[in-house]
PDB file of N, CA and C in Angstrom:
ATOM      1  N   UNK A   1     102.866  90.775  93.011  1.00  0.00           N
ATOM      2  CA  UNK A   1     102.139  91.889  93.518  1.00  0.00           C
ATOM      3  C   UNK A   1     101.446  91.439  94.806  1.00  0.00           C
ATOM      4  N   UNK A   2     101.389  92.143  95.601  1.00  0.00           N
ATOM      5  CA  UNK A   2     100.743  91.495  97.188  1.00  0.00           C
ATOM      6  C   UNK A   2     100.137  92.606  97.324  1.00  0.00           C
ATOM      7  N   UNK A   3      98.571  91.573  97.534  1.00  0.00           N
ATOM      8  CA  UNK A   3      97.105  92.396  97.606  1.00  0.00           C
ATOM      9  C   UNK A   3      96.564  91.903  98.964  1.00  0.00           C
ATOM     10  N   UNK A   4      95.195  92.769  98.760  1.00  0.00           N
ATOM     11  CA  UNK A   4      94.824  92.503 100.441  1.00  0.00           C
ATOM     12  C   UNK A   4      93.268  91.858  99.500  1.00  0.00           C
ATOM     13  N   UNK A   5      93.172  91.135 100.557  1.00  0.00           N
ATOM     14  CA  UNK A   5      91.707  89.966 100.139  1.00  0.00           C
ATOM     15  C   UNK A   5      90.850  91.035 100.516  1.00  0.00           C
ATOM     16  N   UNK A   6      89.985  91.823  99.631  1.00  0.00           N
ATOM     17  CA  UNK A   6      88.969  92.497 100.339  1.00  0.00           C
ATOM     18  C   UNK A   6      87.724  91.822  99.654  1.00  0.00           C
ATOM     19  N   UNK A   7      87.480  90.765  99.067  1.00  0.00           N
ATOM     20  CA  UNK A   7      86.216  90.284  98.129  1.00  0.00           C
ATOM     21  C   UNK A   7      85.496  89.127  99.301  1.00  0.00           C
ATOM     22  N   UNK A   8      84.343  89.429 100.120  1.00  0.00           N
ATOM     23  CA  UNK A   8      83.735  88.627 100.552  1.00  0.00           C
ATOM     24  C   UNK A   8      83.108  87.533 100.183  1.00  0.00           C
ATOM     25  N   UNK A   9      83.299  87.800  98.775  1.00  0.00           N
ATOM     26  CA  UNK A   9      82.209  86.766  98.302  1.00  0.00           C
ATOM     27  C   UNK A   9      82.763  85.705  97.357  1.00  0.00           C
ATOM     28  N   UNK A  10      84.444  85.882  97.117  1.00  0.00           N
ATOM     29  CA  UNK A  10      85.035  84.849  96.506  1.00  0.00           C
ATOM     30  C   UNK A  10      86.085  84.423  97.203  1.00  0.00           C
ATOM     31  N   UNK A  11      86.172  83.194  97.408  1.00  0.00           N
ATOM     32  CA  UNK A  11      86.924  82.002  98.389  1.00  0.00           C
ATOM     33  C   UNK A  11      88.613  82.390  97.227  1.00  0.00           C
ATOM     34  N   UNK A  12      89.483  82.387  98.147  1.00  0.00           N
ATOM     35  CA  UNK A  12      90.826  82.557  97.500  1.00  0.00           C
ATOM     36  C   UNK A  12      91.567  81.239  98.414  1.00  0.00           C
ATOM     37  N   UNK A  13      92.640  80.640  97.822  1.00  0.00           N
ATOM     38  CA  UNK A  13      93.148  79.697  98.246  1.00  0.00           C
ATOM     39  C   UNK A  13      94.571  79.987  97.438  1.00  0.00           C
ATOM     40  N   UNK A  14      95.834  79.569  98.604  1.00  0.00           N
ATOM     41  CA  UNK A  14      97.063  79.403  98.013  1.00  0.00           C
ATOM     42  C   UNK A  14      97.520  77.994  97.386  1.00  0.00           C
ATOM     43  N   UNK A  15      97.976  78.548  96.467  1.00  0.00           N
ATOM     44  CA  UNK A  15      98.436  77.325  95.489  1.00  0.00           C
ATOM     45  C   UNK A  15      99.206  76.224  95.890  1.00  0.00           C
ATOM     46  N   UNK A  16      99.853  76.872  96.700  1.00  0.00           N
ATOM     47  CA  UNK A  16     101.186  75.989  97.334  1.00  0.00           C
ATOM     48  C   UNK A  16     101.039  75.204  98.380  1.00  0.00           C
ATOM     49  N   UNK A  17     100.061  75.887  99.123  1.00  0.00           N
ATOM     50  CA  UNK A  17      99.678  75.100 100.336  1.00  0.00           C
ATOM     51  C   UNK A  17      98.103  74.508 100.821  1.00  0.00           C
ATOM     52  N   UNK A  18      97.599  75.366  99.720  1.00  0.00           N
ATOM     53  CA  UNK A  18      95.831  75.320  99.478  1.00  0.00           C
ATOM     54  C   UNK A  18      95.201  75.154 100.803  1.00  0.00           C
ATOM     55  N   UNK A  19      95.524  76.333 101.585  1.00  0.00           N
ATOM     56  CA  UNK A  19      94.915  76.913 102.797  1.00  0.00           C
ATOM     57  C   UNK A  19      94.413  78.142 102.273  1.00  0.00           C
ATOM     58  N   UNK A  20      93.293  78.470 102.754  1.00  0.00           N
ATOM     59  CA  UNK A  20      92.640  79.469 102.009  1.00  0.00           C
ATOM     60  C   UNK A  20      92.833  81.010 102.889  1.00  0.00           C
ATOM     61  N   UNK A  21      92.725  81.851 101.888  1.00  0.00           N
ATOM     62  CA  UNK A  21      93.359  83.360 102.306  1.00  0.00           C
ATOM     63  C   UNK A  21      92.533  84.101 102.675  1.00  0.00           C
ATOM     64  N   UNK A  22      92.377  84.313 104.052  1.00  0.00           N
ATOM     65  CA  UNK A  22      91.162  85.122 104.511  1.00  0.00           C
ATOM     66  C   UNK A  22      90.842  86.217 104.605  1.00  0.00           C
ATOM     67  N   UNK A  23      89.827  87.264 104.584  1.00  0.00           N
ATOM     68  CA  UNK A  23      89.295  88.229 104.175  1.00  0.00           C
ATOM     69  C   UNK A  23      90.020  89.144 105.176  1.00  0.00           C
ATOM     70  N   UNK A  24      90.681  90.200 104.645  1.00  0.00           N
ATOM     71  CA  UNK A  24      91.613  90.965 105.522  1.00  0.00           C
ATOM     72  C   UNK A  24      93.235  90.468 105.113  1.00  0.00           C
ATOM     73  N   UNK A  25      93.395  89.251 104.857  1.00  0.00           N
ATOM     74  CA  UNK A  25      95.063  88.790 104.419  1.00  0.00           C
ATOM     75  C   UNK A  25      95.645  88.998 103.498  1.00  0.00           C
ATOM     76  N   UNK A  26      96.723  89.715 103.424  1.00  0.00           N
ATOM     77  CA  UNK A  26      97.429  89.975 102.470  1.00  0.00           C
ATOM     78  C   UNK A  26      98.219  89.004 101.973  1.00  0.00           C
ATOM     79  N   UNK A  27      98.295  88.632 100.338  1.00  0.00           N
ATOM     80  CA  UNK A  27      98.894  87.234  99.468  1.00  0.00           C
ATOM     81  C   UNK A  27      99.417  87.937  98.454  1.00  0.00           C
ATOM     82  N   UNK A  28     100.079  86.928  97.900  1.00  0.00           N
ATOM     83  CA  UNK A  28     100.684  87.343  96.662  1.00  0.00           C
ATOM     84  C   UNK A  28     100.081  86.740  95.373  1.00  0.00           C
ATOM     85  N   UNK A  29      99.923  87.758  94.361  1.00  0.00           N
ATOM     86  CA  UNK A  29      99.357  87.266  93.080  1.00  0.00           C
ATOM     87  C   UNK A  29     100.328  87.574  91.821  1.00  0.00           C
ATOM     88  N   UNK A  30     100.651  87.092  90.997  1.00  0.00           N
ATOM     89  CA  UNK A  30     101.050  87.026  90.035  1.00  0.00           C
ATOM     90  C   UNK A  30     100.316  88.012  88.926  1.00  0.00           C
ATOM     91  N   UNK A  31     100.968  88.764  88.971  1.00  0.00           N
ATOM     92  CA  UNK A  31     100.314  89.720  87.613  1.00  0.00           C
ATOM     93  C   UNK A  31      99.802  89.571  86.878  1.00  0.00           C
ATOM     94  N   UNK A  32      98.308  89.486  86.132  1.00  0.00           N
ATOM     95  CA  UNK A  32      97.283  88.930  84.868  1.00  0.00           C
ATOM     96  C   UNK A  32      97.632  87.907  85.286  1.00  0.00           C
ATOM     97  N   UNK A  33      97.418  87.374  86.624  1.00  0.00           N
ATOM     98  CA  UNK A  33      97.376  85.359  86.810  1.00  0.00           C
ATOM     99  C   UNK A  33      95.889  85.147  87.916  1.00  0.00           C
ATOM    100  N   UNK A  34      95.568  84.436  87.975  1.00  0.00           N
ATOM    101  CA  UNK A  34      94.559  84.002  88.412  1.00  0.00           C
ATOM    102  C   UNK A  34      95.131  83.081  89.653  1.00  0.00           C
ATOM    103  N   UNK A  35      96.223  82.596  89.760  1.00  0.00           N
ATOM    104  CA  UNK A  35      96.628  82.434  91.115  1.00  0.00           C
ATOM    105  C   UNK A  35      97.439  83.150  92.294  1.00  0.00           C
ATOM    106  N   UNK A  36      97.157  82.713  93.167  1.00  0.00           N
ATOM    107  CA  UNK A  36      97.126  83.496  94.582  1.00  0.00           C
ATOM    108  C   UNK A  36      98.298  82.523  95.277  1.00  0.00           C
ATOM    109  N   UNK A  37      99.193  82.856  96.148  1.00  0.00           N
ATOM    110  CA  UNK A  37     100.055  82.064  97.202  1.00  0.00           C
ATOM    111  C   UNK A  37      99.998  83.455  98.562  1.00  0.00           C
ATOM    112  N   UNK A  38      99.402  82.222  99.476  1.00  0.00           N
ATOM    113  CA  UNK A  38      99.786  83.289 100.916  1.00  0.00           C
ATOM    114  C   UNK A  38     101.284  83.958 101.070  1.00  0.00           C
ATOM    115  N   UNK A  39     101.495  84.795 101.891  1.00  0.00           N
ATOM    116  CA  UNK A  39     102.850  85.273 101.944  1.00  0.00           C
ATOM    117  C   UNK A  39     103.655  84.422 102.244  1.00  0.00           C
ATOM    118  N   UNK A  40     103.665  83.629 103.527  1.00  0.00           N
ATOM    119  CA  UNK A  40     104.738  82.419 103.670  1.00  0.00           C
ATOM    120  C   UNK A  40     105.403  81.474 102.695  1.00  0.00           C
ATOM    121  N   UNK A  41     103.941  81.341 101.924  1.00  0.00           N
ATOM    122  CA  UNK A  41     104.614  80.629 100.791  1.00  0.00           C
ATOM    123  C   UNK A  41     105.127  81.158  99.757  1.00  0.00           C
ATOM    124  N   UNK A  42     104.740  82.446  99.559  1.00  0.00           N
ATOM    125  CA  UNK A  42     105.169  83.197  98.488  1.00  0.00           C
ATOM    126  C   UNK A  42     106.881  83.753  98.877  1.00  0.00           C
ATOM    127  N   UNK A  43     107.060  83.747 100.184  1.00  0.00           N
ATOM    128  CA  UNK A  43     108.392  83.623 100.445  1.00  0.00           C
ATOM    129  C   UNK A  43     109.397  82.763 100.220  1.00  0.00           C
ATOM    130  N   UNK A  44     109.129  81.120  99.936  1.00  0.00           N
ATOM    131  CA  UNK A  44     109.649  80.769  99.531  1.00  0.00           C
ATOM    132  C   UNK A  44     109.435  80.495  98.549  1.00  0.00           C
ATOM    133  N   UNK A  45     108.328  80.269  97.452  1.00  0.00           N
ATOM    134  CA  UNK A  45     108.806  80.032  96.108  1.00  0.00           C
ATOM    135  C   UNK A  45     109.025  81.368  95.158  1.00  0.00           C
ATOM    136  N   UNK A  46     109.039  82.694  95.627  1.00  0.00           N
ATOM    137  CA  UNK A  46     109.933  83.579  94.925  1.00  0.00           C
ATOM    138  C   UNK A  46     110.829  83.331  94.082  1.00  0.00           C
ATOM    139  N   UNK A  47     111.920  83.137  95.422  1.00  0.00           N
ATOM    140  CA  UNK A  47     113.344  82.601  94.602  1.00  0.00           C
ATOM    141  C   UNK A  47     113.661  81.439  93.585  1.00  0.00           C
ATOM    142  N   UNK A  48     112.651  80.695  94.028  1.00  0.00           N
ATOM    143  CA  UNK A  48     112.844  79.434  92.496  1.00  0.00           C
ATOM    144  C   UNK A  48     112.394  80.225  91.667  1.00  0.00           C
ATOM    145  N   UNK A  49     111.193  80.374  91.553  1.00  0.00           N
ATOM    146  CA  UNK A  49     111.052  80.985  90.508  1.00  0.00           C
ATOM    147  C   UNK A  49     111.674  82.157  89.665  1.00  0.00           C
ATOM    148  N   UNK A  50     111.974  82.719  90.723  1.00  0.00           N
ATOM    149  CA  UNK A  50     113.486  84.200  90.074  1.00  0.00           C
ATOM    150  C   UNK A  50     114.468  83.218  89.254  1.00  0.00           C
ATOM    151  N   UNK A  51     114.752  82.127  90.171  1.00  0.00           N
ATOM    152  CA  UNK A  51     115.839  81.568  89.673  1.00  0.00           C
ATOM    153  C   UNK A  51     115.333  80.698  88.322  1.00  0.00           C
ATOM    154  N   UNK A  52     114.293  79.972  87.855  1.00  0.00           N
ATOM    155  CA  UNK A  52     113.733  79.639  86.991  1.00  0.00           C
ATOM    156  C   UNK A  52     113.645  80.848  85.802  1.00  0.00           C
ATOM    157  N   UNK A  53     113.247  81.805  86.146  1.00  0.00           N
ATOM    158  CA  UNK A  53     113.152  82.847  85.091  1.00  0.00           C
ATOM    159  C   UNK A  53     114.738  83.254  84.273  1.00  0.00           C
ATOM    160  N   UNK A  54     115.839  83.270  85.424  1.00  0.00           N
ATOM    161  CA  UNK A  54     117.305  83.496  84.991  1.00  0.00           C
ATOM    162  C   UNK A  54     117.539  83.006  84.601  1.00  0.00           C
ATOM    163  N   UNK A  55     117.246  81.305  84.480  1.00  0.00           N
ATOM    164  CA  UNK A  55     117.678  79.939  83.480  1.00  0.00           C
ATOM    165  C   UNK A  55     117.559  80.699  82.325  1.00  0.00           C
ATOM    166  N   UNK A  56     116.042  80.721  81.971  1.00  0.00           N
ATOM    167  CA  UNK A  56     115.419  80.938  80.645  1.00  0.00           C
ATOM    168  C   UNK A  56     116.334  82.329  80.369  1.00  0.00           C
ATOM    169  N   UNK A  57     116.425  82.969  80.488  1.00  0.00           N
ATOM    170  CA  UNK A  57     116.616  84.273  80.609  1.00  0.00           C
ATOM    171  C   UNK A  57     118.021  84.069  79.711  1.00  0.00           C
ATOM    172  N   UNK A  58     118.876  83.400  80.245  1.00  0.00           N
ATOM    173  CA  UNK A  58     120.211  82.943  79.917  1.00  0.00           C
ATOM    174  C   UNK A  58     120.235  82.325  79.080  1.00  0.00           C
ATOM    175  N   UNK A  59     119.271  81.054  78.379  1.00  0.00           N
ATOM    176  CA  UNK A  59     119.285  80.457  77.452  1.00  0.00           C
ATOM    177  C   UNK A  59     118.679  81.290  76.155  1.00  0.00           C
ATOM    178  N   UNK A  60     118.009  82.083  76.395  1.00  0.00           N
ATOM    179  CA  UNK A  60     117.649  83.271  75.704  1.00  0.00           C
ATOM    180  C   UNK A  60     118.857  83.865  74.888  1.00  0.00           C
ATOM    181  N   UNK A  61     119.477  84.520  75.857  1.00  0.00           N
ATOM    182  CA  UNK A  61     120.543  85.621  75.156  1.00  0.00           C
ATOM    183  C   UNK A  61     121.755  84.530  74.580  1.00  0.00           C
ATOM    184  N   UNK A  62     121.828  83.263  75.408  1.00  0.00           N
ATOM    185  CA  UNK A  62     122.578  82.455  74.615  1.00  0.00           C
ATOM    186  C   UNK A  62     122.645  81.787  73.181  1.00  0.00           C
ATOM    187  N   UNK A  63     121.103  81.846  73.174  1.00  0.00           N
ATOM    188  CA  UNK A  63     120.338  81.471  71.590  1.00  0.00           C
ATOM    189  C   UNK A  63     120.949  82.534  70.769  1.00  0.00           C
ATOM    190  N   UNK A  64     120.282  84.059  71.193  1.00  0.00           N
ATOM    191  CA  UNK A  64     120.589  85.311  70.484  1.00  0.00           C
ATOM    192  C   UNK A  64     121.902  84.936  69.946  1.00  0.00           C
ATOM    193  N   UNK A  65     122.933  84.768  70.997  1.00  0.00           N
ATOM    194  CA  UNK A  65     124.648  84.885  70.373  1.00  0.00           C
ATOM    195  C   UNK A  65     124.864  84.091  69.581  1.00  0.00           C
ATOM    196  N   UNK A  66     124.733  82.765  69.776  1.00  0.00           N
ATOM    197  CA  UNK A  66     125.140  81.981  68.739  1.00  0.00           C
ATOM    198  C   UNK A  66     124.671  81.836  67.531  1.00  0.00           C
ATOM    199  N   UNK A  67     123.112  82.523  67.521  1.00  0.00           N
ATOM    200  CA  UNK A  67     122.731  83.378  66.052  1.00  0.00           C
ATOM    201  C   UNK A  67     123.449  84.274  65.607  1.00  0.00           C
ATOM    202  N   UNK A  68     123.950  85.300  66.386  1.00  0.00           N
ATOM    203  CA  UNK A  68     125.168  86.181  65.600  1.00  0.00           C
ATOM    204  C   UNK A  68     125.805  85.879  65.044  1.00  0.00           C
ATOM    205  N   UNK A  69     126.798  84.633  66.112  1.00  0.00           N
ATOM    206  CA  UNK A  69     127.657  84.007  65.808  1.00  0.00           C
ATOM    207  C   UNK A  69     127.597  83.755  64.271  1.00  0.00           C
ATOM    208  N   UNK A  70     126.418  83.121  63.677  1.00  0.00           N
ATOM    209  CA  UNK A  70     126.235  82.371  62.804  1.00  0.00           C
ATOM    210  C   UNK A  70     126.033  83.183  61.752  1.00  0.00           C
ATOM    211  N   UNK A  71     125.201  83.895  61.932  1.00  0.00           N
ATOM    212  CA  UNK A  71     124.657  85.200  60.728  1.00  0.00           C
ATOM    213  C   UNK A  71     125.214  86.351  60.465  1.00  0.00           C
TER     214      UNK A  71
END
């Protein structure tokens, strides 16, 4: 989700690069997460992480089948 820093009074910093996100900058936050990545960086670790989620994702439905398989 990419928000705009409007809180003057709490210091935000990106995770990735831990340069801090200044009042007016728009970052990306992770939904019910408490961390923040500026956009640049949130540009690139997107895709790992998409791609991290598809691993699991796959080992998931792979579990599922070979429970069928079995049961």
């Amino acid at each position: 989700m990419i928000t705009k820093n409007t809180d003057p009074y709490k210091l935000k910093k990106c995770v990735a690069c831990k340069k801090d996100i200044a009042l007016g900058d728009r970052y990306f936050a992770y939904p019910l997460s408490l961390q923040q990545m500026c956009l640049p960086c949130a540009q690139k670790e997107i895709p790992k992480i998409i791609e991290s989620l598809q691993k699991d994702l796959d080992k998931i439905i792979k579990e599922q089948q070979q429970q069928q398989q079995a049961g």
